[in-house]
C-alpha atoms as a PDB file:
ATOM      1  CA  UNK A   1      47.267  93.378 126.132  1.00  0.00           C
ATOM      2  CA  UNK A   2      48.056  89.811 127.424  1.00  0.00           C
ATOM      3  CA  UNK A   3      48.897  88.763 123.778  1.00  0.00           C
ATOM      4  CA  UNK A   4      50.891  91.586 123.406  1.00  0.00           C
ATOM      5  CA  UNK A   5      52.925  91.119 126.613  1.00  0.00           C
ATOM      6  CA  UNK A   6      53.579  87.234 125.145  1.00  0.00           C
ATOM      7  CA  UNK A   7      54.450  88.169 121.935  1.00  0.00           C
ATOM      8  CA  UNK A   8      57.208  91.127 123.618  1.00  0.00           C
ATOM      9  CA  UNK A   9      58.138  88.137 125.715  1.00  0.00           C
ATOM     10  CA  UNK A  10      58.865  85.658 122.850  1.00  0.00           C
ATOM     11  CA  UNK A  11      60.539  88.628 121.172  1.00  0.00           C
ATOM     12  CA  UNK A  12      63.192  89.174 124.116  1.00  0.00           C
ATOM     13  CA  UNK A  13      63.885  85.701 124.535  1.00  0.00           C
ATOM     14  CA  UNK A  14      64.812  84.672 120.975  1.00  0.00           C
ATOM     15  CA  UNK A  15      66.592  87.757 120.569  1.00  0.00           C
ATOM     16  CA  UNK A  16      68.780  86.880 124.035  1.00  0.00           C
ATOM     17  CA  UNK A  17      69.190  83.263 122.443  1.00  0.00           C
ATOM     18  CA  UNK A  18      70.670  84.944 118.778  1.00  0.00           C
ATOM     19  CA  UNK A  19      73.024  86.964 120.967  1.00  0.00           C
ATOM     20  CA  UNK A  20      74.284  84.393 123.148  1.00  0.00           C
ATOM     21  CA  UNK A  21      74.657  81.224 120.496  1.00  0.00           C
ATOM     22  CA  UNK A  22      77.967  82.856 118.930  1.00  0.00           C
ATOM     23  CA  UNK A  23      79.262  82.129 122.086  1.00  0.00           C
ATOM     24  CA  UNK A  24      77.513  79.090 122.858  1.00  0.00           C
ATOM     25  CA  UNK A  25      79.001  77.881 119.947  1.00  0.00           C
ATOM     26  CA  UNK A  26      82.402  78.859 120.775  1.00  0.00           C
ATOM     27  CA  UNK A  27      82.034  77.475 124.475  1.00  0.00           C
ATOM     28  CA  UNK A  28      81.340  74.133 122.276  1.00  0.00           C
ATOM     29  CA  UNK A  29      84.280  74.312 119.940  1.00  0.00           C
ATOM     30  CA  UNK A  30      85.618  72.069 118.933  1.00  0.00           C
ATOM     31  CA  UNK A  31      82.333  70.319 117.600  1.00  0.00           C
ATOM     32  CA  UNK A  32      84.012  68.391 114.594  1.00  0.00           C
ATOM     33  CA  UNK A  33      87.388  67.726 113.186  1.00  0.00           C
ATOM     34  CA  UNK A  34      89.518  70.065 112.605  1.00  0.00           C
ATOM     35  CA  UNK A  35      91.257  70.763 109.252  1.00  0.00           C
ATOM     36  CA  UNK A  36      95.056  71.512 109.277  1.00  0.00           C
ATOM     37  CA  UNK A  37      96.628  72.646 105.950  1.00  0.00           C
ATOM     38  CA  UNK A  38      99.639  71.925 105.048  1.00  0.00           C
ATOM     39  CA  UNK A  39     101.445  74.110 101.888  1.00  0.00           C
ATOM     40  CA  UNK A  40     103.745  71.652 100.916  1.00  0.00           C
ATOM     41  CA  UNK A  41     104.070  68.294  99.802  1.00  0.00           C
ATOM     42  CA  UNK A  42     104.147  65.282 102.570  1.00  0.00           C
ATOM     43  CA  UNK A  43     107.241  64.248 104.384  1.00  0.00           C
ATOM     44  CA  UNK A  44     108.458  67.959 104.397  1.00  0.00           C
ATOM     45  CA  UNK A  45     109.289  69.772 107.953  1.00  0.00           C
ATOM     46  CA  UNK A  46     105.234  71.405 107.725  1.00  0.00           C
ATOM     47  CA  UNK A  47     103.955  68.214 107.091  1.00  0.00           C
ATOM     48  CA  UNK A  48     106.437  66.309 109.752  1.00  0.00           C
ATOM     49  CA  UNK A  49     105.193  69.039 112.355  1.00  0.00           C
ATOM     50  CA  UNK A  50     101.984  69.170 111.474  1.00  0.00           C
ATOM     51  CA  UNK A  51     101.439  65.396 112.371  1.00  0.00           C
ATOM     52  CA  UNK A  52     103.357  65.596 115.444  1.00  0.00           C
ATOM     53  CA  UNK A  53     101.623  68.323 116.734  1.00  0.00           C
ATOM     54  CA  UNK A  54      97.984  68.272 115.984  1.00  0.00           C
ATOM     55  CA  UNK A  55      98.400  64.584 117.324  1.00  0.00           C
ATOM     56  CA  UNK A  56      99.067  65.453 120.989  1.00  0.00           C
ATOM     57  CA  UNK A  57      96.741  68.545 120.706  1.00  0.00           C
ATOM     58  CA  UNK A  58      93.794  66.440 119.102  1.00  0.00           C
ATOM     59  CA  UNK A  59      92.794  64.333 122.180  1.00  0.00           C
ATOM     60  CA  UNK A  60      93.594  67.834 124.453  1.00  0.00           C
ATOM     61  CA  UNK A  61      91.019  69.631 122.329  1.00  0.00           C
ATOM     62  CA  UNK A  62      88.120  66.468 122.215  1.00  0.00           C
ATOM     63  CA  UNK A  63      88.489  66.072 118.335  1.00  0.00           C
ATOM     64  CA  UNK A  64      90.535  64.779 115.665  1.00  0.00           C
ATOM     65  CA  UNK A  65      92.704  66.653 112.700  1.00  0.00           C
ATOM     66  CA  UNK A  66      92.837  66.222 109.062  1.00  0.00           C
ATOM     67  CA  UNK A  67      95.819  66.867 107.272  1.00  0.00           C
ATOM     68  CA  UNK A  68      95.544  67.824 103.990  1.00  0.00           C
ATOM     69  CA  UNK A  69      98.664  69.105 101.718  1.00  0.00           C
ATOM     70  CA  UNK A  70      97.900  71.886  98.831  1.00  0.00           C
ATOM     71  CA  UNK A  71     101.959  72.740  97.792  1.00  0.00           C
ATOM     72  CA  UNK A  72     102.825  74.939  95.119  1.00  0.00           C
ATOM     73  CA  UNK A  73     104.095  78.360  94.573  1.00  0.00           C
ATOM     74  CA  UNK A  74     105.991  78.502  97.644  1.00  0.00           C
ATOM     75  CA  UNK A  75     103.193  77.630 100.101  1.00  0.00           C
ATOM     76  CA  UNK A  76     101.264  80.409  98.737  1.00  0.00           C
ATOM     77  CA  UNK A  77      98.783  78.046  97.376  1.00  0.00           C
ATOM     78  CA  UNK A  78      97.643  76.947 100.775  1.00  0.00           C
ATOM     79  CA  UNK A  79      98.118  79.830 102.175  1.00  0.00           C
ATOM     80  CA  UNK A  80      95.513  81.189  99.814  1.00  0.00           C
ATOM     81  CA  UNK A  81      92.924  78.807 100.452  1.00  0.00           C
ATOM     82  CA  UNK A  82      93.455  79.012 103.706  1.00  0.00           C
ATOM     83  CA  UNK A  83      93.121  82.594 104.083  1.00  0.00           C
ATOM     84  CA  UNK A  84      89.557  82.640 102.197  1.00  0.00           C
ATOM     85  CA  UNK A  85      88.431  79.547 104.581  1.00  0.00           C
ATOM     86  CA  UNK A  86      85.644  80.399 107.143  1.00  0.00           C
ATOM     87  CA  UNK A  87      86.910  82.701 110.115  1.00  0.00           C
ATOM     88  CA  UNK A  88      85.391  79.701 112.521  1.00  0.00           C
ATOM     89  CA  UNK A  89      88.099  77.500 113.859  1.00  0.00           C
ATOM     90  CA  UNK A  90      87.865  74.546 111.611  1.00  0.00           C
ATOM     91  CA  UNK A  91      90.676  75.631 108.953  1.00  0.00           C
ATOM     92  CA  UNK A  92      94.095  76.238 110.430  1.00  0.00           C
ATOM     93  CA  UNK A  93      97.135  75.600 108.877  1.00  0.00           C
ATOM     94  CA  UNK A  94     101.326  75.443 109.144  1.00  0.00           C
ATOM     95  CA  UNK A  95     102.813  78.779 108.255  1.00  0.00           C
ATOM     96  CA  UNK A  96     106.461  79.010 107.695  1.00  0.00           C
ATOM     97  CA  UNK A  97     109.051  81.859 106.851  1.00  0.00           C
ATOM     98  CA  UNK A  98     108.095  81.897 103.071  1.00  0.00           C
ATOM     99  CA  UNK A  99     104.545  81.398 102.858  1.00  0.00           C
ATOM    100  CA  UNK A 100     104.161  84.146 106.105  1.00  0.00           C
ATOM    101  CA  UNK A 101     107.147  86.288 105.421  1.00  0.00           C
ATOM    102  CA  UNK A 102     109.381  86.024 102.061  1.00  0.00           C
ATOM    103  CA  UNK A 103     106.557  85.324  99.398  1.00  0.00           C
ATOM    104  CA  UNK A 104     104.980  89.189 100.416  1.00  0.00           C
ATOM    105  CA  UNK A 105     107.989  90.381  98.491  1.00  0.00           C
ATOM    106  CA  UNK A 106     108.853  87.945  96.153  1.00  0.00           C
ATOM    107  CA  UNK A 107     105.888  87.549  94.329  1.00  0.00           C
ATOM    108  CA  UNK A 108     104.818  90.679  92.368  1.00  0.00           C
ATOM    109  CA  UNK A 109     100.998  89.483  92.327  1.00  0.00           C
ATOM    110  CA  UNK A 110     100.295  87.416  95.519  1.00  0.00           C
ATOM    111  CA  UNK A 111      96.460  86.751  95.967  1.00  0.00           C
ATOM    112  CA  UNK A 112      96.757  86.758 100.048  1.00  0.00           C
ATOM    113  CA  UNK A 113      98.475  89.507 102.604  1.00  0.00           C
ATOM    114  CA  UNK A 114     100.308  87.321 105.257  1.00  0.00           C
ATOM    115  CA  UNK A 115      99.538  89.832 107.739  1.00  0.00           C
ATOM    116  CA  UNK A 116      95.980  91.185 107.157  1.00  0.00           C
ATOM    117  CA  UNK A 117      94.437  87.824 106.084  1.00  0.00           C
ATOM    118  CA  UNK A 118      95.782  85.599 109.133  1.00  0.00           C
ATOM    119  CA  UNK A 119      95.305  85.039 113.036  1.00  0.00           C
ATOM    120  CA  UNK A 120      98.527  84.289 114.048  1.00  0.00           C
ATOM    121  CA  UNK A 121      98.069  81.381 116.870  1.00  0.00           C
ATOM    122  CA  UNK A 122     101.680  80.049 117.627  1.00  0.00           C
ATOM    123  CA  UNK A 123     105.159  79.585 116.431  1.00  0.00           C
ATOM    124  CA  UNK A 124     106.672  75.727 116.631  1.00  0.00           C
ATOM    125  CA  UNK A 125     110.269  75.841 116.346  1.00  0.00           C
ATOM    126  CA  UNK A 126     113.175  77.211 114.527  1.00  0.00           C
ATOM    127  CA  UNK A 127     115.997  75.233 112.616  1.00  0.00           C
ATOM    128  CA  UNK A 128     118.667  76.208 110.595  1.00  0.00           C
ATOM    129  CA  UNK A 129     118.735  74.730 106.999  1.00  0.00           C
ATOM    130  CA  UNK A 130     121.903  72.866 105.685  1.00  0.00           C
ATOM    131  CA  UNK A 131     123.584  72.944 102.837  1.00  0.00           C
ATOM    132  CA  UNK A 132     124.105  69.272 101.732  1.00  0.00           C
ATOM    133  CA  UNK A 133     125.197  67.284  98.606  1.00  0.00           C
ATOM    134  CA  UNK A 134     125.424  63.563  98.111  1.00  0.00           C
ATOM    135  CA  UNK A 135     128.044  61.504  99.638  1.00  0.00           C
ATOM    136  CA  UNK A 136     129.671  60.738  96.637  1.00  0.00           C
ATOM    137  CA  UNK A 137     129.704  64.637  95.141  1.00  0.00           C
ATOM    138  CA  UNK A 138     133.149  65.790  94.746  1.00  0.00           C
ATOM    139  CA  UNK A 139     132.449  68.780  96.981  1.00  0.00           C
ATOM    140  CA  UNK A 140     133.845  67.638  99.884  1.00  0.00           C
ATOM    141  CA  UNK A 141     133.205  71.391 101.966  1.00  0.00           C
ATOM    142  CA  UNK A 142     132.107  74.858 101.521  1.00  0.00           C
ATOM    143  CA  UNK A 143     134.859  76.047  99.759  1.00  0.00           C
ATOM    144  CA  UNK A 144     134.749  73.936  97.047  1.00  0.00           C
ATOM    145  CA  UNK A 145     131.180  74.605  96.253  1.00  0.00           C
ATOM    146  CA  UNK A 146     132.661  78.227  96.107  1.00  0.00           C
ATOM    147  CA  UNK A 147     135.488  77.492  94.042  1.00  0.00           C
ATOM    148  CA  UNK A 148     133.379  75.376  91.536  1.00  0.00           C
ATOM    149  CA  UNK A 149     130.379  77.829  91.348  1.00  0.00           C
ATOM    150  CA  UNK A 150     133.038  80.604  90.503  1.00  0.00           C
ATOM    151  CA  UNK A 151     134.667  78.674  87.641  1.00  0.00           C
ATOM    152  CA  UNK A 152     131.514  77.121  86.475  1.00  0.00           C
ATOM    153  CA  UNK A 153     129.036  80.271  86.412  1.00  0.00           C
ATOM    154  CA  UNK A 154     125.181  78.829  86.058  1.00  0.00           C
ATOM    155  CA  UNK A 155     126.593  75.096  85.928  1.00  0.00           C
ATOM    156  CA  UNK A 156     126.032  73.867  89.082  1.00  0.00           C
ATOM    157  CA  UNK A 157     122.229  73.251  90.089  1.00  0.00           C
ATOM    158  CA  UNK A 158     120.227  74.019  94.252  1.00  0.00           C
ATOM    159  CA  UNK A 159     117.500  72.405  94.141  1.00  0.00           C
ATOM    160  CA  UNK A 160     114.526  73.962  96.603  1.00  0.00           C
ATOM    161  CA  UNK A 161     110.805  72.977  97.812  1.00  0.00           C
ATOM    162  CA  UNK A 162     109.596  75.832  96.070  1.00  0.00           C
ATOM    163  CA  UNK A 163     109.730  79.349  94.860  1.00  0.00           C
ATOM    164  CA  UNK A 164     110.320  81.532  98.194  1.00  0.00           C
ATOM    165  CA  UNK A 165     110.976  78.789 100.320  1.00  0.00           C
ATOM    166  CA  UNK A 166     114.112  79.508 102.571  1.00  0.00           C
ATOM    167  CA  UNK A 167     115.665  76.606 100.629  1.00  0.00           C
ATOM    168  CA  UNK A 168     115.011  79.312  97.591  1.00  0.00           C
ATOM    169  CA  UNK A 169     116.233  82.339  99.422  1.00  0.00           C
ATOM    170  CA  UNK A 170     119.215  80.534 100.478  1.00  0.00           C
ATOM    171  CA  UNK A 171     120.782  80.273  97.371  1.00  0.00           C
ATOM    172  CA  UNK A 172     120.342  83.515  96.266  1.00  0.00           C
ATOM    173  CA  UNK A 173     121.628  84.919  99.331  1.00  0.00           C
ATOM    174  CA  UNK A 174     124.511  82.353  99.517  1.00  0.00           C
ATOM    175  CA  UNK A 175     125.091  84.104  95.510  1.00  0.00           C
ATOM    176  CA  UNK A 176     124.942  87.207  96.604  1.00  0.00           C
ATOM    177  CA  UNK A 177     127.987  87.205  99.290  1.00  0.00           C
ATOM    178  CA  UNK A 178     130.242  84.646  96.717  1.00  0.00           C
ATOM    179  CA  UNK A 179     129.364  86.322  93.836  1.00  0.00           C
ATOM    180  CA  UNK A 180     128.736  83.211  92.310  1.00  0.00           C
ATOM    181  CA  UNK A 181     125.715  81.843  90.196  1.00  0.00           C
ATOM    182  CA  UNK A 182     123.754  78.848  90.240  1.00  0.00           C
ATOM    183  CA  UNK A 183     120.990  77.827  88.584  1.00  0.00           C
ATOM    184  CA  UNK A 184     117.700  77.597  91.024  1.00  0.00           C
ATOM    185  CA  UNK A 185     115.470  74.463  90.310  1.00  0.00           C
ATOM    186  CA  UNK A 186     112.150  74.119  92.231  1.00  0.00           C
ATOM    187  CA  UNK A 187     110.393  71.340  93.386  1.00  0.00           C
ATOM    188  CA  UNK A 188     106.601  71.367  95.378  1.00  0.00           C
ATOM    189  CA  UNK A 189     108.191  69.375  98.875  1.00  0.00           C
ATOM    190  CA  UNK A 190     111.428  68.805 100.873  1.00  0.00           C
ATOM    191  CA  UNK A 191     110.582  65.191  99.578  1.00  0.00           C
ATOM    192  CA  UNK A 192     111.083  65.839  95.554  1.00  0.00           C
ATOM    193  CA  UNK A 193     114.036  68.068  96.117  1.00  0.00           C
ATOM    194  CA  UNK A 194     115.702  65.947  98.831  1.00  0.00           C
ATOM    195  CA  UNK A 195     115.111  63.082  96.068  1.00  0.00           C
ATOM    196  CA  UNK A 196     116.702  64.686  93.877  1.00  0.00           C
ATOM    197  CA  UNK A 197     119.857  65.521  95.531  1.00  0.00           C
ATOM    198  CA  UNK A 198     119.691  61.799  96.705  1.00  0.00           C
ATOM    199  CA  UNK A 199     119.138  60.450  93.246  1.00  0.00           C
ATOM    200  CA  UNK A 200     121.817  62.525  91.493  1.00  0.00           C
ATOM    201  CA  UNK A 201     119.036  63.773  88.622  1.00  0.00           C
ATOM    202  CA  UNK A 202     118.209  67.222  88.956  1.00  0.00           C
ATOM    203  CA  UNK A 203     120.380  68.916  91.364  1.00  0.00           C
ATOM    204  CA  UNK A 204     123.974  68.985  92.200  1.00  0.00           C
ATOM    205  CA  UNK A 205     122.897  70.450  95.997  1.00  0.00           C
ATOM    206  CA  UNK A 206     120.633  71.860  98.055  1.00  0.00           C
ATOM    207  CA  UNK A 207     119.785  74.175 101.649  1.00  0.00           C
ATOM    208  CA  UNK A 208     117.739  71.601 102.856  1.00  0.00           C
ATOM    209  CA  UNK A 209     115.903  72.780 106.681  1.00  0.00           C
ATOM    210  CA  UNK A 210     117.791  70.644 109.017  1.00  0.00           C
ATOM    211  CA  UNK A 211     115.219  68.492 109.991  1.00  0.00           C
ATOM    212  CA  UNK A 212     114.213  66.208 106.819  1.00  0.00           C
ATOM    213  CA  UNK A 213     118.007  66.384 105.958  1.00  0.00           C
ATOM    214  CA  UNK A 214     118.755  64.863 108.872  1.00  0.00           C
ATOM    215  CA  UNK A 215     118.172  60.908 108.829  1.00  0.00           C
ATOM    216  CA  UNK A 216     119.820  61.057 105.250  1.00  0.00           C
ATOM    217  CA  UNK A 217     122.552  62.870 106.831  1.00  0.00           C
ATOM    218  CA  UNK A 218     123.178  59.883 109.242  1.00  0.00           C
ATOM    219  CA  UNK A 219     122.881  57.449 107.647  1.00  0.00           C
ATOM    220  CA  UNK A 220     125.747  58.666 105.295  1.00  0.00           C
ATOM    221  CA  UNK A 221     123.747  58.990 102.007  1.00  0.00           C
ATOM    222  CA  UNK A 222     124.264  63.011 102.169  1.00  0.00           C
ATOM    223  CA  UNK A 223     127.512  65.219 103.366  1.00  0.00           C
ATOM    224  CA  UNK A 224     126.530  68.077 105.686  1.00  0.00           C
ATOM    225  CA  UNK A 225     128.821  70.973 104.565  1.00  0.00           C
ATOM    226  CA  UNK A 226     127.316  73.872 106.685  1.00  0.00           C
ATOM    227  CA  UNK A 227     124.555  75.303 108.382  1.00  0.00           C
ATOM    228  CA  UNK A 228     122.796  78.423 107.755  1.00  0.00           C
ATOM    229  CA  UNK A 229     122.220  79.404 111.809  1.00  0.00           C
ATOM    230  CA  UNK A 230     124.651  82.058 113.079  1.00  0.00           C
ATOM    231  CA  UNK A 231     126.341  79.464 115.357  1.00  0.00           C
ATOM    232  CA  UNK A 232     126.837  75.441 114.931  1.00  0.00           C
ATOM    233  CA  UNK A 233     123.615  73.571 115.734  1.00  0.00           C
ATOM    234  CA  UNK A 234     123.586  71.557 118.683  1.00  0.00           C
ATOM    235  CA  UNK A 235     122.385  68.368 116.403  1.00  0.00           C
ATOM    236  CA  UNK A 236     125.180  68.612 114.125  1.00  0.00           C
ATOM    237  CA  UNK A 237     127.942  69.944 116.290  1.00  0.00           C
ATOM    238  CA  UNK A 238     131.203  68.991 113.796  1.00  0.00           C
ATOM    239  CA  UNK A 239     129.281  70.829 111.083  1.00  0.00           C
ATOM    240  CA  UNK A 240     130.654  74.198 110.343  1.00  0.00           C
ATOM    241  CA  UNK A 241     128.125  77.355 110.069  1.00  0.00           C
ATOM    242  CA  UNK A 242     128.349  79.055 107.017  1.00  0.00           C
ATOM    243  CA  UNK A 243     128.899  82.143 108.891  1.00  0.00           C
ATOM    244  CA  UNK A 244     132.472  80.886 109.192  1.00  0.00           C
ATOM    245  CA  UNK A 245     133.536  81.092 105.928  1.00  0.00           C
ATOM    246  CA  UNK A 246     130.742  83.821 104.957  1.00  0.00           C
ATOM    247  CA  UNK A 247     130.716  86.107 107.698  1.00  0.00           C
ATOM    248  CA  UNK A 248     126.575  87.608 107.886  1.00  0.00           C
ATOM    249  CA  UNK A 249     125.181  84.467 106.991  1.00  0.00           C
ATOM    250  CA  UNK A 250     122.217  84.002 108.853  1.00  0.00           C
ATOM    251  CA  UNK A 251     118.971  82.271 107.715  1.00  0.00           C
ATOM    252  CA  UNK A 252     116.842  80.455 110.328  1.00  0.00           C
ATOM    253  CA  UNK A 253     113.679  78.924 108.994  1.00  0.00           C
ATOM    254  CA  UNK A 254     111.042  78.566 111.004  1.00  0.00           C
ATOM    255  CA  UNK A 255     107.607  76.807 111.437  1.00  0.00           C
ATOM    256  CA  UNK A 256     104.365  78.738 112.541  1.00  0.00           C
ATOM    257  CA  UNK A 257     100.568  77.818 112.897  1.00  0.00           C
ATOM    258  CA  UNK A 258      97.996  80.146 111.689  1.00  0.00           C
ATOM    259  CA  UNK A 259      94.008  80.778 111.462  1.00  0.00           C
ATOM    260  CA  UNK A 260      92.212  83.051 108.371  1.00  0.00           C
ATOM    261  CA  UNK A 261      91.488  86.279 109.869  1.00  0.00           C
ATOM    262  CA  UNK A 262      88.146  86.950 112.041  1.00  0.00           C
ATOM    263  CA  UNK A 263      88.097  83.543 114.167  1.00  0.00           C
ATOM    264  CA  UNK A 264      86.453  84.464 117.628  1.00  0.00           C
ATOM    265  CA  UNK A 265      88.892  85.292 120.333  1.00  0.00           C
ATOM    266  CA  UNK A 266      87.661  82.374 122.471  1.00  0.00           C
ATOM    267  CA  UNK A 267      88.739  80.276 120.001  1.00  0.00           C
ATOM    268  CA  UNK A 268      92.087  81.626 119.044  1.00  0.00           C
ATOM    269  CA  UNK A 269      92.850  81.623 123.166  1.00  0.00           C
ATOM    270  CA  UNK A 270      91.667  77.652 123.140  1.00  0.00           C
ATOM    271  CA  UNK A 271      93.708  76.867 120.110  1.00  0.00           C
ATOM    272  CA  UNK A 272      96.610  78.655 121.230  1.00  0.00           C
ATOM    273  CA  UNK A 273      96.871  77.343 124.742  1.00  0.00           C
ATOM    274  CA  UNK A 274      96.543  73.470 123.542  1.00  0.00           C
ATOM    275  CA  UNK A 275      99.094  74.233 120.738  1.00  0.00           C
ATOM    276  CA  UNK A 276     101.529  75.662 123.096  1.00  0.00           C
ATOM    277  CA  UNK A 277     100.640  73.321 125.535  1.00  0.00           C
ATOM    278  CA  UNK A 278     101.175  69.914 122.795  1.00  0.00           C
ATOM    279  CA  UNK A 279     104.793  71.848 122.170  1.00  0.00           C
ATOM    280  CA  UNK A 280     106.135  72.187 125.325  1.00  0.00           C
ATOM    281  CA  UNK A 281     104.413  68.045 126.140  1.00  0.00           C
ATOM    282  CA  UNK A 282     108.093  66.373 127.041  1.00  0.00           C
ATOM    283  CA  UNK A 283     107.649  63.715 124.355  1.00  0.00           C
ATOM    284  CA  UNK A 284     107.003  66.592 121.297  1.00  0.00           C
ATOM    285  CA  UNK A 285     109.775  68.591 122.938  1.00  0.00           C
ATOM    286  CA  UNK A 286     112.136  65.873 122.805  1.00  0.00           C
ATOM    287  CA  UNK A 287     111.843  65.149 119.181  1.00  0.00           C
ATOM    288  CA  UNK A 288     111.794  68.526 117.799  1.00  0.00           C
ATOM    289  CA  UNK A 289     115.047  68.766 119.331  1.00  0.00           C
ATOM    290  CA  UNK A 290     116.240  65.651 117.310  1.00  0.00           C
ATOM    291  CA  UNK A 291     115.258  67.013 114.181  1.00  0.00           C
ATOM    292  CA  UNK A 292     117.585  70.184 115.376  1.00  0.00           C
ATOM    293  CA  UNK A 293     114.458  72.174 115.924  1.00  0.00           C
ATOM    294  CA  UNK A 294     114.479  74.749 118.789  1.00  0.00           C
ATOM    295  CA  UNK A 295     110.846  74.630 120.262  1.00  0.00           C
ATOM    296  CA  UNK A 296     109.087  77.749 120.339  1.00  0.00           C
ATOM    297  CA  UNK A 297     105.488  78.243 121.914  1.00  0.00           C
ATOM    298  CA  UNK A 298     104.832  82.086 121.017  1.00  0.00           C
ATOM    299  CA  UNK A 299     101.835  83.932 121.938  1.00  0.00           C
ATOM    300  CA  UNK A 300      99.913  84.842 119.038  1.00  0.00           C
ATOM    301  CA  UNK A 301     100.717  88.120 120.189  1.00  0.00           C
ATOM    302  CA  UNK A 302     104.876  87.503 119.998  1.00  0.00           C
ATOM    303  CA  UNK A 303     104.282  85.776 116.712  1.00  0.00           C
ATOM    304  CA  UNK A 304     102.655  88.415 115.368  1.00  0.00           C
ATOM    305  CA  UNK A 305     105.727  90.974 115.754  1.00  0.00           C
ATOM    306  CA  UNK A 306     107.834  88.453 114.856  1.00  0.00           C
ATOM    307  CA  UNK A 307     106.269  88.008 111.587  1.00  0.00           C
ATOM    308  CA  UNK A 308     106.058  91.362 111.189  1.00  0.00           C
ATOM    309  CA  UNK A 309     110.039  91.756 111.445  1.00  0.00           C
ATOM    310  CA  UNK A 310     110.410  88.477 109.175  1.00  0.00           C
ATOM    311  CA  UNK A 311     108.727  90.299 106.639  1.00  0.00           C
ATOM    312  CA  UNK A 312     110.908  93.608 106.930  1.00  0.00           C
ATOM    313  CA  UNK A 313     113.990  91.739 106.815  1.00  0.00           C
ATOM    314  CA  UNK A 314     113.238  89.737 103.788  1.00  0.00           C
ATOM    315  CA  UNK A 315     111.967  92.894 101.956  1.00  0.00           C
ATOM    316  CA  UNK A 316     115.415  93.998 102.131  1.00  0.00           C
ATOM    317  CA  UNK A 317     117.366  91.216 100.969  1.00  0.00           C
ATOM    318  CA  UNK A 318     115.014  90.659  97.893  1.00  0.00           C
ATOM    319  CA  UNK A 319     115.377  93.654  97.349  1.00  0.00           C
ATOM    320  CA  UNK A 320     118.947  93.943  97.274  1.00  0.00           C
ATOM    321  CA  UNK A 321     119.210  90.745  94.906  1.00  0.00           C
ATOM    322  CA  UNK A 322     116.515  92.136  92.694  1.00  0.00           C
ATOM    323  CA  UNK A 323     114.287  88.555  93.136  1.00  0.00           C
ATOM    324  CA  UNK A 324     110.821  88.875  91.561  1.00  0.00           C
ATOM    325  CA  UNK A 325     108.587  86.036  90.898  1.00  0.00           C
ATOM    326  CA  UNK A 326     105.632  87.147  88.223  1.00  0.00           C
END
């Protein structure tokens, strides 16, 4: 009887330790670097905010993040591998409006669902994108991109950082209310296709997001002719909105973090807080803004609905310009 009472004993307490170590291991996360994918190329906006962010929320959280870029098919390539990653924390990565919204409906065979295989845990910012060409392009404002994509049909080149991007989408809604076409040539980061505006081989211009166009846009090596935001933006104030000339254009990209699906509340709650917390720090606030990025700080909750309407509202449009990507 006395053996039997030990071993029922032993029993109940290793059964009480299997049942509490999930959360013992939770109350211990982070335990090791974290890894923080990045869909594009470097020295995009993902990659810019990725850096920026994870490096105030690092030494909040006790550990350290990795960075590590997988581009291609408009983000969709690190979204994928991100969405199969283990559900524990250690994998999160930058979502933005095409790998978490457009690709759903651009691509006829996408190997992720932006919804069902993510934990939403906080939205960054928002920026418009601009529409930019070289200083020394002959297009000198909006209307004569117009004019010369009318008389020149499939001529004049946008260059994008990928398939679905809202450089992409940009275009081809920017076609849709001229009735113009251009000729859509893809790149794998903000980098390549910036380069290739800058370089004059490739692309004669491009709906860059605000924030890598920037610095070349001061420093006079690329003419801002319009941004893609409903109203000016507050960093480029003499710049006209599109919206102006194109009445109903109005494209705001914008810049999310995400988990794979199935990561313990706890952690989604810690990673959220410090995330939101390392966006709203004074310092990150402050240079978002200079990149013309409006700070964010969703709830995973709010960023889930939001996605949710991002998704609609793209359905619609790609629909109505009859986009598919095989």
């Amino acid at each position: 009887m006395h053996r039997r009472a030990l071993l029922a004993a032993s029993t109940a307490v290793a059964a009480l330790t299997l049942a509490s170590s999930p959360a013992l291991a939770q109350d211990k996360y982070p335990a090791k670097p974290i890894t923080y994918i990045v869909p594009f190329g470097p020295g995009g906006t993902t990659d810019v905010l990725a850096r920026l962010v994870t490096l105030k929320a690092g030494p909040a959280l006790g550990t350290s993040f990795v960075i590590e870029n997988k581009p291609g098919a408009g983000g969709g390539t690190g979204s994928d591998f991100t969405a199969k990653a283990s559900p524990d924390g250690y994998t999160i990565q930058g979502g933005t409006i095409s790998s978490h919204a457009i690709n759903v409906s651009l691509y006829s065979k996408l190997p992720y669902d932006p919804v069902k295989n993510f934990q939403p845990i906080t939205m960054i910012g928002s920026m418009p994108n601009v529409l930019v060409v070289r200083a020394d392009s002959p297009y000198k404002s909006l209307q004569d991109v117009i004019a010369a994509t009318r008389a020149k049909p499939g001529m004049i080149n946008y260059a994008s950082s990928g398939n679905g991007t809202s450089q992409h989408l940009s275009g081809a809604f920017f076609e849709q209310l001229t009735g113009s076409k251009m000729v859509h040539v893809p790149y794998k980061s903000s980098a390549e296709s910036l380069n290739a505006i800058l370089s004059g081989q490739g692309a004669d211009v491009i709906f860059e997001n605000l924030a890598p166009a920037l610095p070349h846009i001061r420093a006079g090596k690329l003419r801002a002719l319009g941004v893609t935001s409903e109203k000016r933006s507050a960093a480029l104030p003499e710049v006209p909105a599109l919206a102006e000339t194109l009445p109903g254009f109005a494209i705001v990209s914008w810049q999310a973090i995400f988990a794979p699906a199935g990561v313990p509340q706890p952690v989604v709650d810690k990673l959220s807080t410090e995330m939101i917390k390392a966006i709203n720090d004074p310092e990150v606030k402050s240079k978002l803004v200079a990149q013309g990025i409006e700070p964010s700080g969703m709830s995973p909750a709010e960023l889930s609905a939001f996605q949710k309407s991002e998704i609609d509202k793209w359905a619609r449009v790609i629909k109505a310009g009859n986009i598919k990507i095989e």
